[in-house]
Protein backbone atom coordinates (compact mmCIF):
# COMPACT_ATOMS: atom_id res chain seq x y z
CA UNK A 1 -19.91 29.01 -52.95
CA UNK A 2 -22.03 30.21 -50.20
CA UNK A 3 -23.63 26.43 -49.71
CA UNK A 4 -19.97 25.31 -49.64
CA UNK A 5 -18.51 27.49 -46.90
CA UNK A 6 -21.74 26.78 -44.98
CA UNK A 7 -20.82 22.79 -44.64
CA UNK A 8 -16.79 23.49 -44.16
CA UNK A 9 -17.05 26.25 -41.69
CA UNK A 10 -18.63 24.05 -39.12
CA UNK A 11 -16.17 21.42 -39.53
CA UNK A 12 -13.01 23.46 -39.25
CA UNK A 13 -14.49 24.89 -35.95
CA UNK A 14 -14.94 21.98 -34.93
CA UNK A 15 -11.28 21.01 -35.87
CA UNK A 16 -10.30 23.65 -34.43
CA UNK A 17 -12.10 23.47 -31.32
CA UNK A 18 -10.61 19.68 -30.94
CA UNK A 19 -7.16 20.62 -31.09
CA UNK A 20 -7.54 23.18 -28.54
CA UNK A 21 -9.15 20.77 -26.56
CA UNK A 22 -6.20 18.59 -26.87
CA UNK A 23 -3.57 21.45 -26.70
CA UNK A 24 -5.44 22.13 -23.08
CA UNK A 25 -4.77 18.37 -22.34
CA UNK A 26 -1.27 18.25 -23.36
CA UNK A 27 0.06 21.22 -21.74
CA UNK A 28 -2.03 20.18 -18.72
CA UNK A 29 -0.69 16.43 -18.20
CA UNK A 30 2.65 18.55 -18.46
CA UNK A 31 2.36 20.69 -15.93
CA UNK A 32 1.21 17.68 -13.73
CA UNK A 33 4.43 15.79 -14.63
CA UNK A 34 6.24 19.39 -13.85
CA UNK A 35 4.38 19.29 -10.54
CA UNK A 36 4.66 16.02 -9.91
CA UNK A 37 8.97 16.01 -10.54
CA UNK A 38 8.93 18.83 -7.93
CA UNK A 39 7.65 16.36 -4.95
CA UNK A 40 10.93 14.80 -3.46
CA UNK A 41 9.55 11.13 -1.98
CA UNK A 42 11.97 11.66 0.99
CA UNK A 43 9.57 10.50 4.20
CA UNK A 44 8.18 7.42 1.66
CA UNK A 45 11.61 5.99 1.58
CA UNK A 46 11.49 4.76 5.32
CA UNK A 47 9.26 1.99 3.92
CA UNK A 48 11.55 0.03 2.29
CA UNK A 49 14.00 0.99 4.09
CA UNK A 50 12.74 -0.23 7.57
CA UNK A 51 11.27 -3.03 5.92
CA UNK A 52 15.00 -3.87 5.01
CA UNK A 53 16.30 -3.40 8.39
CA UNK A 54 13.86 -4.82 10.61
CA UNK A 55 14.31 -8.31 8.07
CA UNK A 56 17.99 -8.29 8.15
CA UNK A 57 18.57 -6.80 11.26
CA UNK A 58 21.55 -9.26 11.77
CA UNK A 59 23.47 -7.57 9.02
CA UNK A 60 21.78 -4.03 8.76
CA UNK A 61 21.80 -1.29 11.35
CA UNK A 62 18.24 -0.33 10.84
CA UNK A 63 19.09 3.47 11.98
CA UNK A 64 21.75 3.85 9.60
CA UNK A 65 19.31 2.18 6.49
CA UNK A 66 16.79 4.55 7.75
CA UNK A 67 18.94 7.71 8.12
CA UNK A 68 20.71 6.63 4.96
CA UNK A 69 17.28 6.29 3.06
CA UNK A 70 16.70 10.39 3.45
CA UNK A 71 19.74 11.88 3.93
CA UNK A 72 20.11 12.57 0.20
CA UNK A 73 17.09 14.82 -0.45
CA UNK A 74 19.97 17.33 1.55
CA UNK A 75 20.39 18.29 -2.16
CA UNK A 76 17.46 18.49 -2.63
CA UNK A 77 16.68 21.33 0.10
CA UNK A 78 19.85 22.69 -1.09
CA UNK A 79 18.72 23.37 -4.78
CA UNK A 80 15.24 24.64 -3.65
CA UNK A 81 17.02 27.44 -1.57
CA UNK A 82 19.72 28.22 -4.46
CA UNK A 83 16.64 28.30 -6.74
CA UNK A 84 17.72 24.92 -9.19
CA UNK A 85 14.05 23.52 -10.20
CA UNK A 86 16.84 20.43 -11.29
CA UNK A 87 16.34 18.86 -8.00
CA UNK A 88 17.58 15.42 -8.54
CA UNK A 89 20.32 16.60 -10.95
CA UNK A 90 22.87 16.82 -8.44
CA UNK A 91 26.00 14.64 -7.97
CA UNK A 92 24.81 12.83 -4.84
CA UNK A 93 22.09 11.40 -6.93
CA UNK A 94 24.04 8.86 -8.50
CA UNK A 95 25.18 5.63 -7.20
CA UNK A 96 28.77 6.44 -6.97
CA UNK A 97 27.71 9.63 -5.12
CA UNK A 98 24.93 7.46 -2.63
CA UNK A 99 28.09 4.71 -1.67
CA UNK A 100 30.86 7.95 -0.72
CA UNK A 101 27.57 9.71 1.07
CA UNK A 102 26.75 6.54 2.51
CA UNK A 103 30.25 5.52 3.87
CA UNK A 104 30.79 9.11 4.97
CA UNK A 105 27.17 8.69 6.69
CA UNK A 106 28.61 5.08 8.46
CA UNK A 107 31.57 6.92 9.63
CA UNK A 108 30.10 9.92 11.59
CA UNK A 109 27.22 7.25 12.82
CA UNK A 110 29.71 5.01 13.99
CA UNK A 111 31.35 8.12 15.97
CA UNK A 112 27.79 8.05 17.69
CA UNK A 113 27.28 4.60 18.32
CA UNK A 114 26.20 4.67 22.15
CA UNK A 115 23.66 7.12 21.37
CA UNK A 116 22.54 5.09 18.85
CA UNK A 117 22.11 2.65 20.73
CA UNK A 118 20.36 4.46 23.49
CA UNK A 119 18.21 6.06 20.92
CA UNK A 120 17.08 2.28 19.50
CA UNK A 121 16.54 1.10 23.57
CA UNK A 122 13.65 4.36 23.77
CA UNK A 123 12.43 2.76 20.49
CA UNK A 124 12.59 -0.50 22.02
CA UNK A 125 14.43 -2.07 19.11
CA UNK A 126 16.96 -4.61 20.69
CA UNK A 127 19.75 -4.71 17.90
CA UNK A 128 23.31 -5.15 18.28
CA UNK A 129 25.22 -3.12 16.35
CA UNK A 130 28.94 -3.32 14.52
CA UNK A 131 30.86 -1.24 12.15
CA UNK A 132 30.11 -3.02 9.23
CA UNK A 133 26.63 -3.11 10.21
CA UNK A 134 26.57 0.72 10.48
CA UNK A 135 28.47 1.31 6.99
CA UNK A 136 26.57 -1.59 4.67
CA UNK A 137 23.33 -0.05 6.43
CA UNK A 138 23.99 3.61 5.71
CA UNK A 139 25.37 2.82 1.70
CA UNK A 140 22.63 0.38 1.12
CA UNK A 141 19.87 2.88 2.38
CA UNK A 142 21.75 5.85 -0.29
CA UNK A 143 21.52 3.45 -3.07
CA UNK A 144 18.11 1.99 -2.64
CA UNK A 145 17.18 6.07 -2.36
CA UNK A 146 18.85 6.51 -5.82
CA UNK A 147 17.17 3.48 -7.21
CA UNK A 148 13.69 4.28 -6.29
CA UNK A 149 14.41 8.17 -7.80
CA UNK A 150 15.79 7.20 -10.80
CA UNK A 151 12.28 5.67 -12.23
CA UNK A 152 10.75 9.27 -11.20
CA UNK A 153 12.70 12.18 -12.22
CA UNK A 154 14.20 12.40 -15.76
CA UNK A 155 17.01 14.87 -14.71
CA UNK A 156 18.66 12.26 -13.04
CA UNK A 157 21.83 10.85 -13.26
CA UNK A 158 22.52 7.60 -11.64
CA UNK A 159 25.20 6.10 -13.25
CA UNK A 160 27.55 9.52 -13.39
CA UNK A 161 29.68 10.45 -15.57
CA UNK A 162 27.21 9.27 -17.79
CA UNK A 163 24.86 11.73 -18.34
CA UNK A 164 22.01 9.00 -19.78
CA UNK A 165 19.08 7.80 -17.18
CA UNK A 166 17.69 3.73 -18.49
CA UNK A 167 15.64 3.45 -15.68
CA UNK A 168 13.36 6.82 -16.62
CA UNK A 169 10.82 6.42 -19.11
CA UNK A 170 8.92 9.90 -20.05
CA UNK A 171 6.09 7.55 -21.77
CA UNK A 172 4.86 5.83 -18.34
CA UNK A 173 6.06 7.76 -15.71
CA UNK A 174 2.52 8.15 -14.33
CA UNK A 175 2.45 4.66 -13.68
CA UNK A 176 6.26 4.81 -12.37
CA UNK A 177 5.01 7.19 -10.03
CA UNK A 178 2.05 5.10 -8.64
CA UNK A 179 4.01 2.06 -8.28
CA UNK A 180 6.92 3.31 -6.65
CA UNK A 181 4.65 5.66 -4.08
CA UNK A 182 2.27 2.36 -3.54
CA UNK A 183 5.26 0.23 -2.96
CA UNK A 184 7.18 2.26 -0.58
CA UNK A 185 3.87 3.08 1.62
CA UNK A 186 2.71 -0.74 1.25
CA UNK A 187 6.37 -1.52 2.93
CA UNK A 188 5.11 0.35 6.10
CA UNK A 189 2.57 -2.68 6.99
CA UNK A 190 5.02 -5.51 6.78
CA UNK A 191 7.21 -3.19 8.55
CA UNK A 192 4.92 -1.96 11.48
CA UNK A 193 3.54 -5.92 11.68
CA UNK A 194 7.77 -7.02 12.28
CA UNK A 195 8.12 -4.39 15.07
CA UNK A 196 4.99 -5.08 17.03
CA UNK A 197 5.62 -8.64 16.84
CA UNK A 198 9.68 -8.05 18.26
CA UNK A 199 7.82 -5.86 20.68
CA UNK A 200 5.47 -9.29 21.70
CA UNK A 201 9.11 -11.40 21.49
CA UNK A 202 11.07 -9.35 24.45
């Protein structure tokens, strides 16, 4: 009996010791994901979003994409100071709630067109602007926001009422992460290489 318990004691320590192991790296890629679902990508969305606006800048107002792009993380600061850890729960995060904060968005902007336009002559960004400009710029930048969210943050809800999210997927969302964060920094180098070369064109 003795011999016995000598062989199986080392292997269930060792068992033992494994599962540990991997309870230590299951609760620790969790708390990453918790950490990670706390991070709102608000500045990152410019990329795209210039990179739209700068490329169709005969359709888009590029302010209202950009403003439009980062006006939704609001919430966001909103539900940190109520004390929600649901950041991207609210109704705003869906894409009926990004086209009524969009068009509300257009509206006001529109209000302030001349300084607008002022504030795009200190950038030296020579763009004509209309009302539809201002209003397809400001919804499209909401939207694109949602889009780019919805592959991050599971409590998310972008096609409210329904309470399902298709584009989250809990099993690669490290990856969702990476690609989404790489893609909206890479769109700040086609971006900055447009404006310098409309600065070379005036």
């Amino acid at each position: 009996y003795d011999s016995i318990r000598l062989i199986i004691y080392p292997l269930l320590k060792r068992q033992e010791s494994n599962e540990n192991l991997n309870m230590k790296h299951f609760y620790g890629y969790n708390h990453f994901l918790s950490w990670v679902n706390k991070m709102p990508l608000t500045p990152l969305h410019l990329g795209p979003a210039l990179l739209l606006g700068f490329i169709f800048r005969k359709r888009l107002d590029i302010i209202a994409l950009a403003l439009g792009s980062v006006i939704l993380d609001i919430e966001c600061v909103y539900k940190i100071l109520i004390g929600d850890r649901l950041l991207h729960a609210g109704f705003f995060h869906s894409f009926i709630g990004a086209i009524i904060a969009g068009i509300i968005l257009g509206l006001v902007l529109y209000l302030f067109d001349n300084k607008i336009y002022r504030f795009k002559h200190w950038l030296k960004i020579d763009q004509k602007t209309s009302f539809s400009m201002i209003i397809s710029g400001s919804v499209i930048g909401t939207v694109s926001h949602v889009f780019l969210d919805a592959f991050l943050y599971p409590e998310m809800r972008p096609f409210y009422p329904l309470s399902i999210n298709p584009l989250y997927n809990h099993s690669t969302i490290i990856v969702a992460h990476v690609l989404v964060y790489a893609f909206c920094l890479l769109c700040f180098i086609p971006t900055a290489y447009v404006y310098v070369r409309s600065q070379h064109a005036q």
